[in-house]
N, C-alpha and C. Protein backbone atom coordinates (compact mmCIF):
# COMPACT_ATOMS: atom_id res chain seq x y z
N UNK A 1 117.59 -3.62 98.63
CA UNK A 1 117.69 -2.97 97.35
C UNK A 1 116.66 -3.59 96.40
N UNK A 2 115.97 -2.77 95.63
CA UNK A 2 114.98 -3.25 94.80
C UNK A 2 115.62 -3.33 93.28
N UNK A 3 114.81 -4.42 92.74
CA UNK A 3 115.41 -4.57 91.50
C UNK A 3 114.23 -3.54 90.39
N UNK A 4 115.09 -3.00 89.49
CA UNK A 4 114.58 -2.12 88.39
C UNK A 4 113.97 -3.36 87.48
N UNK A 5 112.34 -2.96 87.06
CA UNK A 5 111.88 -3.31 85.68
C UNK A 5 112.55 -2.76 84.76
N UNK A 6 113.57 -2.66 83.81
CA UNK A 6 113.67 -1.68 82.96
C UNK A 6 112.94 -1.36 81.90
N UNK A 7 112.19 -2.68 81.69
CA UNK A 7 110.84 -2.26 80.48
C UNK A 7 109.84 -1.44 80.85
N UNK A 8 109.77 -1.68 82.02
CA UNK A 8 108.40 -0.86 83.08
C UNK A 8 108.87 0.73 82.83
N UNK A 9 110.17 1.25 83.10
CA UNK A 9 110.96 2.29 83.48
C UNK A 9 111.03 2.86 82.07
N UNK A 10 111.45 1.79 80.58
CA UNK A 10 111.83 2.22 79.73
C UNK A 10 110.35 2.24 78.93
N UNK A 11 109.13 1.85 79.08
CA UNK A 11 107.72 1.92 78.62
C UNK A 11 107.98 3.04 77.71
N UNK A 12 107.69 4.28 77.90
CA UNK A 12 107.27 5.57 77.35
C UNK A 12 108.00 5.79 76.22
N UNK A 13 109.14 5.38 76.21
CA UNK A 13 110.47 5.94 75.05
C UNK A 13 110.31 4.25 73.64
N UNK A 14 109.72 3.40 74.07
CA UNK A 14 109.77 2.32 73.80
C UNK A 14 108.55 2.10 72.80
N UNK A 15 107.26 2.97 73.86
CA UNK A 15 106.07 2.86 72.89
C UNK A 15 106.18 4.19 71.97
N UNK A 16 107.04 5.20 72.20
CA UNK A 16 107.07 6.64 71.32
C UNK A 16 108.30 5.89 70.02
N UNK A 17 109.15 4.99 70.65
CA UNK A 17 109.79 4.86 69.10
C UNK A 17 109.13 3.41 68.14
N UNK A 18 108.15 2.67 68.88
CA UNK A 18 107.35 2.21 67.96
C UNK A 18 106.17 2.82 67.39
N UNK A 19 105.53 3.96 68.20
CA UNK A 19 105.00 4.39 66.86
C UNK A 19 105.60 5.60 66.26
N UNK A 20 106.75 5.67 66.38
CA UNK A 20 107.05 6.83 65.28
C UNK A 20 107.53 5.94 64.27
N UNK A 21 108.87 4.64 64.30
CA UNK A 21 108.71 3.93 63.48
C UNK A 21 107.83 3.36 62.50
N UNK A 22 106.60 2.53 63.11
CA UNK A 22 105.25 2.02 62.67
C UNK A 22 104.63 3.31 61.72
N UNK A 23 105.04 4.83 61.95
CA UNK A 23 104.14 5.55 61.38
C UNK A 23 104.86 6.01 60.18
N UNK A 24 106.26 6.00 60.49
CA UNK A 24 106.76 6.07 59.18
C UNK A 24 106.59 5.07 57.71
N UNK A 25 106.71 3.67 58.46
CA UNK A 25 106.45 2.53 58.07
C UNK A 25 105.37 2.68 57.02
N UNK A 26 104.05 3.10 57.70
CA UNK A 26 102.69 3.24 57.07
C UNK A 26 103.29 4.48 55.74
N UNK A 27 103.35 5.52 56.75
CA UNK A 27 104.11 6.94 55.13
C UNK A 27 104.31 6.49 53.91
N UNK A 28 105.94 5.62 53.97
CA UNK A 28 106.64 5.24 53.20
C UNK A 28 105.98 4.38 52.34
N UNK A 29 105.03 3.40 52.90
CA UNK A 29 104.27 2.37 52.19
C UNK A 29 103.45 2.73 51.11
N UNK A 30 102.45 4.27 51.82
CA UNK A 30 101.39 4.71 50.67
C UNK A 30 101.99 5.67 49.61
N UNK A 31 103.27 6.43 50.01
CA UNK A 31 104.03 6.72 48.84
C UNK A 31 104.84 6.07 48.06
N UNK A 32 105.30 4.24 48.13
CA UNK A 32 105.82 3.58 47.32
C UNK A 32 104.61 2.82 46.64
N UNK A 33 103.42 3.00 47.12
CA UNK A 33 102.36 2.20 46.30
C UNK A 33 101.54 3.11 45.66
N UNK A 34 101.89 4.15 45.16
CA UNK A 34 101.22 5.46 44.52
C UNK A 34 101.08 4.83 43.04
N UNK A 35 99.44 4.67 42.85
CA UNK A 35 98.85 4.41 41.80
C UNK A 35 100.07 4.67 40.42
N UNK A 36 100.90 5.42 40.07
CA UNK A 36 101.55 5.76 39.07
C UNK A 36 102.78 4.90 38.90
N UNK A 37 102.78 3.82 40.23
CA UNK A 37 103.91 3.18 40.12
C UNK A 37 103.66 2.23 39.45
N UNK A 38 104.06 2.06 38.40
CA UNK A 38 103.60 0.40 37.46
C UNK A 38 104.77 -0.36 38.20
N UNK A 39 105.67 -0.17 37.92
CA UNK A 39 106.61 -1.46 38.69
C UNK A 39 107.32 -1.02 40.20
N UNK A 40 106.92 -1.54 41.10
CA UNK A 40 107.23 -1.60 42.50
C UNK A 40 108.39 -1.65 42.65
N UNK A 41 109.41 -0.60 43.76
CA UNK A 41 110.27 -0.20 43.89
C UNK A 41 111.10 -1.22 44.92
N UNK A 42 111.53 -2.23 44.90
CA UNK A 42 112.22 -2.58 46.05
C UNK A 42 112.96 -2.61 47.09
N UNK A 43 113.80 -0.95 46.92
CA UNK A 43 113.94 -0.03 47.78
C UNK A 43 113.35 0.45 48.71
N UNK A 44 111.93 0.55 48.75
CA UNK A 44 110.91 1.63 48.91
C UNK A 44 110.50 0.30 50.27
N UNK A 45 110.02 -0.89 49.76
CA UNK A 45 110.09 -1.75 50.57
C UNK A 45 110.52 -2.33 51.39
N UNK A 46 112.06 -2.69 51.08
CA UNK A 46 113.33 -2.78 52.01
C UNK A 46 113.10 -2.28 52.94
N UNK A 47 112.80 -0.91 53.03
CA UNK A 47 112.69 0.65 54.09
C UNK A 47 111.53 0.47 54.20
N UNK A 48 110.76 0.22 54.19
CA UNK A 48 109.30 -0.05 54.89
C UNK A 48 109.45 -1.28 56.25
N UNK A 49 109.84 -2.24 55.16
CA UNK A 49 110.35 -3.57 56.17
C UNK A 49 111.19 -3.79 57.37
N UNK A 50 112.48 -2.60 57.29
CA UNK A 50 113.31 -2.01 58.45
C UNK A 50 112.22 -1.44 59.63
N UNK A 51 111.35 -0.35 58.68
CA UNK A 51 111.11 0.69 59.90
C UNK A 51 110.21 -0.80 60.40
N UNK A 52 108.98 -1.20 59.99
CA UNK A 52 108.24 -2.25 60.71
C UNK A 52 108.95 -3.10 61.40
N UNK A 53 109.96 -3.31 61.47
CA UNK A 53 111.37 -4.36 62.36
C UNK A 53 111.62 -3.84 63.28
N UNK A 54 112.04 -2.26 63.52
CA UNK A 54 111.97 -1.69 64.19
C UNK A 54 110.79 -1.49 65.26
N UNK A 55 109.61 -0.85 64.41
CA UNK A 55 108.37 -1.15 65.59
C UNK A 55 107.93 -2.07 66.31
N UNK A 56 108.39 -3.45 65.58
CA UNK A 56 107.76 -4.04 66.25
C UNK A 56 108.77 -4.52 67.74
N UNK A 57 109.95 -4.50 67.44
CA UNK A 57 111.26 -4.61 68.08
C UNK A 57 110.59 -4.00 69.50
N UNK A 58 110.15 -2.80 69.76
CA UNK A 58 109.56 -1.71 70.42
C UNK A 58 108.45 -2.48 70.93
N UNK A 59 107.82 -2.12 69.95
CA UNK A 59 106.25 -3.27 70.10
C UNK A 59 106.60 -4.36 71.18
N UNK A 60 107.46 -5.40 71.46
CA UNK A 60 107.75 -6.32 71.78
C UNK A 60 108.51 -6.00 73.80
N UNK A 61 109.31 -4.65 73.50
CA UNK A 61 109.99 -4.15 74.59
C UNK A 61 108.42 -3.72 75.22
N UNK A 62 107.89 -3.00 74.74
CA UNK A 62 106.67 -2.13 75.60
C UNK A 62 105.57 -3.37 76.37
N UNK A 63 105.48 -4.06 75.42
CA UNK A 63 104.67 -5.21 76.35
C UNK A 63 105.27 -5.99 77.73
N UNK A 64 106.58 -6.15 77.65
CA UNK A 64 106.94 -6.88 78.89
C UNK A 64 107.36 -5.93 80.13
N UNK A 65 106.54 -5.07 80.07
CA UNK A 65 106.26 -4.77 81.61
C UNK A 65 104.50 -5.61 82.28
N UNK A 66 105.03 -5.20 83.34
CA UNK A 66 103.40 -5.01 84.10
C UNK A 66 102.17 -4.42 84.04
N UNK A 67 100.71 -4.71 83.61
CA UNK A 67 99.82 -4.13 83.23
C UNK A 67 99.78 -3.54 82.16
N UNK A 68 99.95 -4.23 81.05
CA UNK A 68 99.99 -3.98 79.76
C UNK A 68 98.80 -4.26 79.26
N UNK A 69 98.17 -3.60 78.32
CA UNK A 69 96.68 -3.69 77.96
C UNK A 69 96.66 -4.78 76.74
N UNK A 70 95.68 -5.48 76.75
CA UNK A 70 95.79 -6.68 75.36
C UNK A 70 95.62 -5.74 74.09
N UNK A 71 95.28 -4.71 73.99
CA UNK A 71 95.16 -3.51 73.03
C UNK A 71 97.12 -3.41 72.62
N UNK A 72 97.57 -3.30 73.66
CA UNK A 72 99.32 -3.19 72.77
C UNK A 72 99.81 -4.77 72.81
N UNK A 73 99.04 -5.96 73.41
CA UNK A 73 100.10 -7.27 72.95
C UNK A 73 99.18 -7.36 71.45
N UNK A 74 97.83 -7.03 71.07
CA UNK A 74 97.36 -7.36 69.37
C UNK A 74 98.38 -6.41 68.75
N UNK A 75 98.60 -5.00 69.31
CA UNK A 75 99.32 -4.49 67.90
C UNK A 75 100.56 -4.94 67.85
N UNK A 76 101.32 -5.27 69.07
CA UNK A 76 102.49 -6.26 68.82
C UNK A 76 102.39 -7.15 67.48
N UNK A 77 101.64 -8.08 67.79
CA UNK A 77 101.24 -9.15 66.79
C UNK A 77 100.53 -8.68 65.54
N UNK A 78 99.83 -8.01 65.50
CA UNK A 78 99.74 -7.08 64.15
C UNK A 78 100.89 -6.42 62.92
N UNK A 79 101.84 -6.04 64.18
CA UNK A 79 102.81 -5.13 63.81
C UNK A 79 103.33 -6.53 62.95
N UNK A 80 103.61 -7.68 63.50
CA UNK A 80 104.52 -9.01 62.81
C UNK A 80 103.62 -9.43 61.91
N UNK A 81 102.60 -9.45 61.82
CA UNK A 81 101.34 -9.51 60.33
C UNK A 81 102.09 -8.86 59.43
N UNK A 82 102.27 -7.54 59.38
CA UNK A 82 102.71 -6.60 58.51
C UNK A 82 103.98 -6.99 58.10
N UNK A 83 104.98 -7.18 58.98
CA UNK A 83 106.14 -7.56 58.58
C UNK A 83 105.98 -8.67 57.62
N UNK A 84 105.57 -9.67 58.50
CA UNK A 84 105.42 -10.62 57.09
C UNK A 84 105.13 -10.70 56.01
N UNK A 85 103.56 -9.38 55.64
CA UNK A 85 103.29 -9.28 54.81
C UNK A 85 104.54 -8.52 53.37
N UNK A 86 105.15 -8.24 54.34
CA UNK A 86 106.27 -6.80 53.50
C UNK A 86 107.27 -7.57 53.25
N UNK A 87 107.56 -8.77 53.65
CA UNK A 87 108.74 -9.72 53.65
C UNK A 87 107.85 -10.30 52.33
N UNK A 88 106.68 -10.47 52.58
CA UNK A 88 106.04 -11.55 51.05
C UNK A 88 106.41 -10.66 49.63
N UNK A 89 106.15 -9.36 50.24
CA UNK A 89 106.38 -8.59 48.70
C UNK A 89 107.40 -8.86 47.90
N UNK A 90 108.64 -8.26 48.86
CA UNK A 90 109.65 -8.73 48.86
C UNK A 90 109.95 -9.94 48.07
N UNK A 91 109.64 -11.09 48.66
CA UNK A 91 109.67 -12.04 48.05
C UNK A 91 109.42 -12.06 46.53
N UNK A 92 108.19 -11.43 46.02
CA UNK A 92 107.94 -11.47 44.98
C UNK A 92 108.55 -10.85 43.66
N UNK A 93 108.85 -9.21 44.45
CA UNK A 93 109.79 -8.42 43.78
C UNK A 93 111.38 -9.45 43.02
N UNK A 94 111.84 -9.98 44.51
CA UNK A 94 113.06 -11.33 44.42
C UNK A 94 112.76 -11.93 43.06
N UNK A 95 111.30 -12.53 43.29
CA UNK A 95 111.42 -13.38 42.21
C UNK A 95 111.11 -13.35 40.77
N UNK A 96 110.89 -12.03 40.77
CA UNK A 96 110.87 -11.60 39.54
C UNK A 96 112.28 -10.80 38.84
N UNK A 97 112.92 -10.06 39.89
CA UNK A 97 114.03 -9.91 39.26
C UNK A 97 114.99 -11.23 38.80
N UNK A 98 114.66 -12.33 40.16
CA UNK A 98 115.72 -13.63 39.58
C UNK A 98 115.27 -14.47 37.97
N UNK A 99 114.15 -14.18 37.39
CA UNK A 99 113.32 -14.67 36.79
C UNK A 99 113.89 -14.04 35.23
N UNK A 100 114.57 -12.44 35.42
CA UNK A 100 114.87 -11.72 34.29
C UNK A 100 116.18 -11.37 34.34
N UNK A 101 116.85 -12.06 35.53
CA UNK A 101 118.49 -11.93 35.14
C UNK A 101 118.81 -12.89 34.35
N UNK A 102 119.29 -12.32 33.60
CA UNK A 102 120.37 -13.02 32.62
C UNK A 102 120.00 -14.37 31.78
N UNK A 103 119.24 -14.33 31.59
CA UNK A 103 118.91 -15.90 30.79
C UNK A 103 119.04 -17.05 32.45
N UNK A 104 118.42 -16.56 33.22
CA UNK A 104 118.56 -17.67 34.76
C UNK A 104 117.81 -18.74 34.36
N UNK A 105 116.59 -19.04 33.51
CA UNK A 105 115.70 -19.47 33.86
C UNK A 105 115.67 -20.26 32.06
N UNK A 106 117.12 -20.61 30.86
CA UNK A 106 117.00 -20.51 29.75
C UNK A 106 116.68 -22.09 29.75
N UNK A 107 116.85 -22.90 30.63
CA UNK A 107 117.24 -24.41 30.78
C UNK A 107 115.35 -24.75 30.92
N UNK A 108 114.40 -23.82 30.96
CA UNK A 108 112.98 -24.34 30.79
C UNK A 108 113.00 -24.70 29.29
N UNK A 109 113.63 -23.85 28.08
CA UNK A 109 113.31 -23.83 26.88
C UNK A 109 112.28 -22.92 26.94
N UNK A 110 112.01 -21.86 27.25
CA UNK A 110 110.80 -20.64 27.22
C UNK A 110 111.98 -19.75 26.74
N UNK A 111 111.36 -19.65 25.82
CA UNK A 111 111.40 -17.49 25.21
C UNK A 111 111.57 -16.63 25.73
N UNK A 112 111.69 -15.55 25.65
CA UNK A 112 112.51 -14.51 26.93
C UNK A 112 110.72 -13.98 26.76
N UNK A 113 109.87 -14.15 25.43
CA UNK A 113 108.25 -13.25 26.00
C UNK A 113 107.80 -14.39 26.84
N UNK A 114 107.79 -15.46 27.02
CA UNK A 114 107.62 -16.57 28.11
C UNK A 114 107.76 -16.37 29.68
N UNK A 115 109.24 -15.86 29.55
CA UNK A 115 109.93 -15.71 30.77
C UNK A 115 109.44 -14.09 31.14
N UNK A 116 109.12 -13.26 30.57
CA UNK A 116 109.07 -11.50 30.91
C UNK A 116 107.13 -11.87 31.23
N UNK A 117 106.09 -12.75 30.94
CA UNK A 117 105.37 -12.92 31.36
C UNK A 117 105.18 -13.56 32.72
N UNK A 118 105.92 -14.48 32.75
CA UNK A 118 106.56 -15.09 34.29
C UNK A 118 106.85 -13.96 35.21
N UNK A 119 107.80 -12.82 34.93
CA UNK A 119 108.39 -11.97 35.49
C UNK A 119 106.79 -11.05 36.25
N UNK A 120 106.09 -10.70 35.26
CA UNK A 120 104.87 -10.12 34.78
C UNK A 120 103.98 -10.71 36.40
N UNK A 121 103.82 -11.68 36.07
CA UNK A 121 102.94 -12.38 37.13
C UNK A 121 103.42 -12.33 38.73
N UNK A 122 104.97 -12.62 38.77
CA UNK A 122 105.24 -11.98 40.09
C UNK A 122 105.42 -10.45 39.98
N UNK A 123 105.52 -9.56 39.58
CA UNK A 123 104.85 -8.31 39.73
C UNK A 123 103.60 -8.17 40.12
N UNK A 124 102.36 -8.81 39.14
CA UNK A 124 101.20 -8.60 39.93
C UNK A 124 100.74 -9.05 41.10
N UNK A 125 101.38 -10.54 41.53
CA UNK A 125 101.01 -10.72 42.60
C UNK A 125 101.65 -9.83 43.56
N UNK A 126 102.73 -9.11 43.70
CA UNK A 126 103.36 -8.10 44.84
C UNK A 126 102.36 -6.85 44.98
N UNK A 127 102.13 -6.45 43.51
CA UNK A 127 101.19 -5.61 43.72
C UNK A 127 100.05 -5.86 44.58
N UNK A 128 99.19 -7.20 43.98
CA UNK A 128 97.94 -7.45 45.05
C UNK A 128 98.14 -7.43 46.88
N UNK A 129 99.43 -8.20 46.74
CA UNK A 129 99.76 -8.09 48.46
C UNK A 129 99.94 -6.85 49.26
N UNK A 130 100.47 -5.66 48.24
CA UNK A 130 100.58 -4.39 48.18
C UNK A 130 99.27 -3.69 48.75
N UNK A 131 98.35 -3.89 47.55
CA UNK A 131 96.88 -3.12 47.88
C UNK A 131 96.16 -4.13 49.27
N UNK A 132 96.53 -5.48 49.84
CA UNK A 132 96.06 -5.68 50.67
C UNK A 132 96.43 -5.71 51.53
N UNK A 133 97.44 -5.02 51.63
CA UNK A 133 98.42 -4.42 52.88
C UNK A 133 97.80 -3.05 52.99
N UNK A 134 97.47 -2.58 52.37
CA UNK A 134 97.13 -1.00 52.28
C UNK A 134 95.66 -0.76 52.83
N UNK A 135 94.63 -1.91 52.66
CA UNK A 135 93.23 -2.28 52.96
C UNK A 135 93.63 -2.50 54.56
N UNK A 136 94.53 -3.43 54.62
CA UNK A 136 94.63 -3.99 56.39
C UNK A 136 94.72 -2.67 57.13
N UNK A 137 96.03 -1.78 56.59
CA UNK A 137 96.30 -0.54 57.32
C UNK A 137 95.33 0.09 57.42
N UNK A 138 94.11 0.39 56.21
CA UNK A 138 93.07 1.23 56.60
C UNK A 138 91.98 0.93 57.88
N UNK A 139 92.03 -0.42 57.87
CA UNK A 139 91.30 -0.63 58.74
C UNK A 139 91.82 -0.67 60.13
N UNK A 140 92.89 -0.69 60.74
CA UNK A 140 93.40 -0.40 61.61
C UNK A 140 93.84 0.92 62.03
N UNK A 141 93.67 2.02 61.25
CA UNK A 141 93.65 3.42 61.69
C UNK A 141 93.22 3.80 63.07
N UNK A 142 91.93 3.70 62.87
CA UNK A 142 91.12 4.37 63.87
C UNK A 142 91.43 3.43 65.62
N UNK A 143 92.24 2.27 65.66
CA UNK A 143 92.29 1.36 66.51
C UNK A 143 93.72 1.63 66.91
N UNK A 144 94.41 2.30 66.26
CA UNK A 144 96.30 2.49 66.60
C UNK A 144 95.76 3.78 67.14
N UNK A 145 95.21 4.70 66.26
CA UNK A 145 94.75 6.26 67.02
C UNK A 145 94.57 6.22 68.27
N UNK A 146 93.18 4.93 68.37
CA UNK A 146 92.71 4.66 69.88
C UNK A 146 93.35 3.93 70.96
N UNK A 147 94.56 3.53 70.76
CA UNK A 147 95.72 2.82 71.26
C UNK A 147 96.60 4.11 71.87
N UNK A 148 97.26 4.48 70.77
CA UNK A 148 97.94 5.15 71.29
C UNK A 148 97.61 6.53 72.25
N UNK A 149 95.99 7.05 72.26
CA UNK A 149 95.29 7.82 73.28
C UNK A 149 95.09 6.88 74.51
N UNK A 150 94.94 5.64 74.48
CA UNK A 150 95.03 4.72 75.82
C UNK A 150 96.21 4.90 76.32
N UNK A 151 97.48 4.74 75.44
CA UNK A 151 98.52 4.92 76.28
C UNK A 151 99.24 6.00 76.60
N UNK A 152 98.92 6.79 76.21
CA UNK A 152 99.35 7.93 76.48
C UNK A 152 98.42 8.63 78.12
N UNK A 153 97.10 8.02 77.70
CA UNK A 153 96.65 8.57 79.62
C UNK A 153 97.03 7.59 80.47
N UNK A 154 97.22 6.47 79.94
CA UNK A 154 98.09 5.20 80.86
C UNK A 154 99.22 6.05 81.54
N UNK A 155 99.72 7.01 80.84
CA UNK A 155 101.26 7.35 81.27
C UNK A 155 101.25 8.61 82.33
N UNK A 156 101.74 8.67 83.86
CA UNK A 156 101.54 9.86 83.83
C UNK A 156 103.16 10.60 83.64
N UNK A 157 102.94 12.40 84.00
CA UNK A 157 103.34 13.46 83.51
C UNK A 157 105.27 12.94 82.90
N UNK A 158 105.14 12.60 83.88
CA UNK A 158 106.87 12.25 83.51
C UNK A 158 106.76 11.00 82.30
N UNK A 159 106.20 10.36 82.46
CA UNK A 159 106.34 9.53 81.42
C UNK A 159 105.66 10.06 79.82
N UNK A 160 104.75 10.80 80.06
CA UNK A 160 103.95 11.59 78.91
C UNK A 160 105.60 12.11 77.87
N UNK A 161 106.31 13.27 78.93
CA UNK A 161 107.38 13.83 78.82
C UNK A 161 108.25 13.51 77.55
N UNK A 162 108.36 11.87 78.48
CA UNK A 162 109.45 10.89 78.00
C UNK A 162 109.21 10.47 76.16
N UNK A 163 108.00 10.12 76.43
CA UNK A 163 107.61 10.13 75.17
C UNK A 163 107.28 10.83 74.22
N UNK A 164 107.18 12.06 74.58
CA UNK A 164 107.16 13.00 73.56
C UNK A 164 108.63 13.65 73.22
N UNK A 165 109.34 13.67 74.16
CA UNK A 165 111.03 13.88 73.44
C UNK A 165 111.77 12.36 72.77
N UNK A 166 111.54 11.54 73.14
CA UNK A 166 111.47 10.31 72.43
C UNK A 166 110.75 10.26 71.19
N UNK A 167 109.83 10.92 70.70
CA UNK A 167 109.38 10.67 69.44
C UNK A 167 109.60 12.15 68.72
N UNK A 168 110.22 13.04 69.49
CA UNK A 168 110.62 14.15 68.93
C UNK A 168 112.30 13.47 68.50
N UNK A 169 113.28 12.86 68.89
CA UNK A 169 114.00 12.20 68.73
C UNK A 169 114.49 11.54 67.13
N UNK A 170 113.09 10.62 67.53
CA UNK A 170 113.11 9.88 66.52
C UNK A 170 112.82 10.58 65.22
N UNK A 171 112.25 11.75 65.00
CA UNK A 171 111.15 12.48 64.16
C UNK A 171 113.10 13.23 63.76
N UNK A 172 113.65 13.54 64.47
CA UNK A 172 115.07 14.25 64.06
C UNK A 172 116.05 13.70 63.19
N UNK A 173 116.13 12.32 63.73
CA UNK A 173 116.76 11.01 62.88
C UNK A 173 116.39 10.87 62.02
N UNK A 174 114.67 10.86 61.65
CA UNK A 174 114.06 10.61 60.45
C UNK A 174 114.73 11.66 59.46
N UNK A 175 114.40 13.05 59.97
CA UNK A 175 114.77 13.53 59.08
C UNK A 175 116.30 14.20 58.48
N UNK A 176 117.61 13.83 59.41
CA UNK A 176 118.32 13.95 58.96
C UNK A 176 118.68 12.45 57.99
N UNK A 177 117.90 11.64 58.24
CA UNK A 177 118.31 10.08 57.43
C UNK A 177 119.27 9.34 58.42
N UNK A 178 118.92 9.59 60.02
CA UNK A 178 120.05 8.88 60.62
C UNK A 178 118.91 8.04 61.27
N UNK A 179 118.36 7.24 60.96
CA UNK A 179 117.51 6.51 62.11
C UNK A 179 117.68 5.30 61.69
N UNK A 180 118.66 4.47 60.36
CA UNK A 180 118.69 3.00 60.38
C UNK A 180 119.90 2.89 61.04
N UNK A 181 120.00 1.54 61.81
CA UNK A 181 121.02 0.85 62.53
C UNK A 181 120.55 -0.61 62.72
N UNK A 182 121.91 -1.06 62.69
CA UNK A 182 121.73 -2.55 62.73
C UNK A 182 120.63 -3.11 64.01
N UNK A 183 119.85 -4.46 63.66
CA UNK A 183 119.42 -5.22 64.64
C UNK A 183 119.74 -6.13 65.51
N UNK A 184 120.40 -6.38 66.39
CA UNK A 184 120.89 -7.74 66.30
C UNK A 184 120.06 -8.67 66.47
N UNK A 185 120.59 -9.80 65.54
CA UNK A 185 119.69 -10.73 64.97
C UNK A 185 118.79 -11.74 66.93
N UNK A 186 119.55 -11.51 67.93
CA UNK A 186 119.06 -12.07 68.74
C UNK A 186 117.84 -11.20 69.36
N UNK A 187 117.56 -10.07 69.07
CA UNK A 187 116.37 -9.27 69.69
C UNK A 187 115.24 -9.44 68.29
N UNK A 188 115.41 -10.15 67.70
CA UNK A 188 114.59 -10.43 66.89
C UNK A 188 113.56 -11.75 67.14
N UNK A 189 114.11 -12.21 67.94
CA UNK A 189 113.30 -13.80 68.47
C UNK A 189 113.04 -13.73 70.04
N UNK A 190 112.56 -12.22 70.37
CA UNK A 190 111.89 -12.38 71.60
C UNK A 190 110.85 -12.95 71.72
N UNK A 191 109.99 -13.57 72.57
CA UNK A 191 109.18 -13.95 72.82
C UNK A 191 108.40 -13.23 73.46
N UNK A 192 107.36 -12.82 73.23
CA UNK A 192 106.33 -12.07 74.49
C UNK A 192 105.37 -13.43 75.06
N UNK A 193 105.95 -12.97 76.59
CA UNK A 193 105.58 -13.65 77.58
C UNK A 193 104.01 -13.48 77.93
């Protein structure tokens, strides 16, 4: 009796729900950073940061098969660039709301125009991480395009299949709003081998 790869087996459905994730990811990003937004939505981010958790989750399953191209272990590791980067925003957003709750911060002896300039400054820096998140993505366009046409002739007919009802799938979830679900926190510290 032979033993099943199941990553090998599960490839196609694995790389179709990381990039439908990853592409939502990107969507959501350039419509929460729409020039008209003076103050950054932390919502908008949150949900950016899921779907990229998600891809890369994927990202991470699709590589540990056999004959995997170094073209999907960089966007693996790309994909966790991004995350991080979206976790930094985050961060910043954090620390500007903690900065303007409630008198948090009254024990400096600063002024609330003291403290709303403080606030001020982590805004702009989220923003900058924002627009250079948005620069990284541009430049990686044309290289995910050319990725995902590698893997897709990588795949044959049955697996093509797989992945296209797999990202028809995912594309259904999206749009009824059913596609978040928990992670568990232990598929988060895979290692690619």
């Amino acid at each position: 009796m032979t033993s099943i790869n199941h990553f090998k087996q599960n490839r196609p459905v694995h790389l179709a729900r990381r990039d439908a994730y990853f592409e939502a990811a990107v969507d959501a990003l350039k419509k929460g950073a729409h020039p008209s937004n003076a103050v950054l939505e932390e919502a908008c981010y949150t949900e950016v940061l899921f779907l990229l958790r998600v891809a890369r989750l994927h990202a991470r399953f699709s590589v540990r098969s056999p004959h995997v191209s170094e073209a999907d272990e960089q966007f693996a590791r790309f994909v966790d660039l991004l995350t991080g980067s979206v976790k930094a925003i985050l961060s910043m957003l954090d620390l500007r709301k903690l900065i303007l709750k409630d008198r948090s911060f009254s024990f400096l002896g600063s002024n609330q125009a003291t403290i709303g300039l403080q606030a001020e400054e982590y805004q702009r820096r989220a923003i900058e991480l924002v627009q250079a998140l948005l620069s990284t993505l541009a430049l990686a366009e044309d290289s995910f395009a050319s990725l995902k046409q590698e893997n897709a002739a990588s795949l044959d007919e049955g697996g093509r299949k797989r992945y296209s009802r797999a990202q028809a799938h995912v594309a259904e979830l999206m749009e009824r709003d059913q596609h978040r679900y928990a992670i568990a926190p232990s598929l988060g510290r895979i290692q690619l081998d």
